[in-house]
Protein backbone atom coordinates (compact mmCIF):
# COMPACT_ATOMS: atom_id res chain seq x y z
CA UNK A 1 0.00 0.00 0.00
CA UNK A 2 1.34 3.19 -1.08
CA UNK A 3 1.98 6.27 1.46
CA UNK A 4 -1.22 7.92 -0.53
CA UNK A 5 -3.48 5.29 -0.33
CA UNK A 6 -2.38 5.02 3.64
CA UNK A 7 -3.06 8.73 4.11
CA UNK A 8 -6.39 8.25 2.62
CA UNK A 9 -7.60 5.83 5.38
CA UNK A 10 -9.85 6.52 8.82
CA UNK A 11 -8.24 6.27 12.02
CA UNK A 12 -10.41 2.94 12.05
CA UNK A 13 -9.01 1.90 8.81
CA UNK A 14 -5.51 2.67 9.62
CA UNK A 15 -5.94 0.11 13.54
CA UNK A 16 -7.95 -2.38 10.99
CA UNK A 17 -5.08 -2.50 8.67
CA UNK A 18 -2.33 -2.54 11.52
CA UNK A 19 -3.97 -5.48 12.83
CA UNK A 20 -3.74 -7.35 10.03
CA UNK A 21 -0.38 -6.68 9.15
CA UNK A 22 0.43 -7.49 12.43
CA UNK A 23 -1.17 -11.03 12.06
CA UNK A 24 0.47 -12.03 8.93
CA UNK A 25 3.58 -10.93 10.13
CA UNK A 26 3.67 -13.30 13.12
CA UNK A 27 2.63 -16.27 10.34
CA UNK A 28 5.64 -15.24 8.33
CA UNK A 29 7.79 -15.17 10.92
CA UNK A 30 6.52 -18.77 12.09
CA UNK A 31 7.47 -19.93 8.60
CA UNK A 32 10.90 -18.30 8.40
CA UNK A 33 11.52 -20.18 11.72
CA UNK A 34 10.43 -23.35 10.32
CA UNK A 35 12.14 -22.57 7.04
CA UNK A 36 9.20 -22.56 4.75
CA UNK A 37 9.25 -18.73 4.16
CA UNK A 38 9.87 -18.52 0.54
CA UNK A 39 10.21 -15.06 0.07
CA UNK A 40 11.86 -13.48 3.19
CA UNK A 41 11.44 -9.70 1.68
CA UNK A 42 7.83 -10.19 2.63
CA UNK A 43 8.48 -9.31 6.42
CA UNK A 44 10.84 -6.73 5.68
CA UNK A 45 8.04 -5.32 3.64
CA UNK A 46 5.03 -5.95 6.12
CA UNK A 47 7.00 -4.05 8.73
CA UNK A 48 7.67 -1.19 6.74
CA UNK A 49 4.34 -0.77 5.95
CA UNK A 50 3.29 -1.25 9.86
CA UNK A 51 5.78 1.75 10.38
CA UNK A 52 3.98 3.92 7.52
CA UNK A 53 0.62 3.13 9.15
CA UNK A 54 1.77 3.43 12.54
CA UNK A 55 3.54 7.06 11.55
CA UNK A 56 0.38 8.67 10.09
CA UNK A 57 -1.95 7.59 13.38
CA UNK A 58 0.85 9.36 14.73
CA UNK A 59 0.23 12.55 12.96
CA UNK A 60 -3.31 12.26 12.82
CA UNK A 61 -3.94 11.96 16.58
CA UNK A 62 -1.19 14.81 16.73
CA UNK A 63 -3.59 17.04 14.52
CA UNK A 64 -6.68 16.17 15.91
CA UNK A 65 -5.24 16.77 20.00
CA UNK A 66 -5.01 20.24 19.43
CA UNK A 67 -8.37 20.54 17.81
CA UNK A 68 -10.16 19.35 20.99
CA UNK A 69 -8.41 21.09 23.04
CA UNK A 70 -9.86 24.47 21.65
């Protein structure tokens, strides 16, 4: 998923998709321990992607804090 297509998402969206990235990157790492993980660029992958997701909650918690507190 692209940074514009992440930017795009709710809040909701953005925990949904965590989640599930977070899932299938426990099963790959299950199958790289068993060594059955065919392509071990997938996890590096899945947790850059958790780090893109996880930055933008960042920033849009960031900008919506100060909005409240007016």
């Amino acid at each position: 998923m692209k940074l514009k297509e992440i930017l795009e998402l709710s809040l909701q969206e953005l925990a949904a998709r965590k989640h599930e990235l977070r899932e299938e990157s426990f099963h790959l790492r299950i199958q790289q321990q068993s060594g059955q993980l065919e392509k071990p660029s997938q996890l590096r992958a899945i947790r850059r992607e958790i780090a893109r997701i996880e930055t933008v909650l960042t920033q849009k918690k960031s900008k919506a804090a100060p909005a409240a507190a007016k």
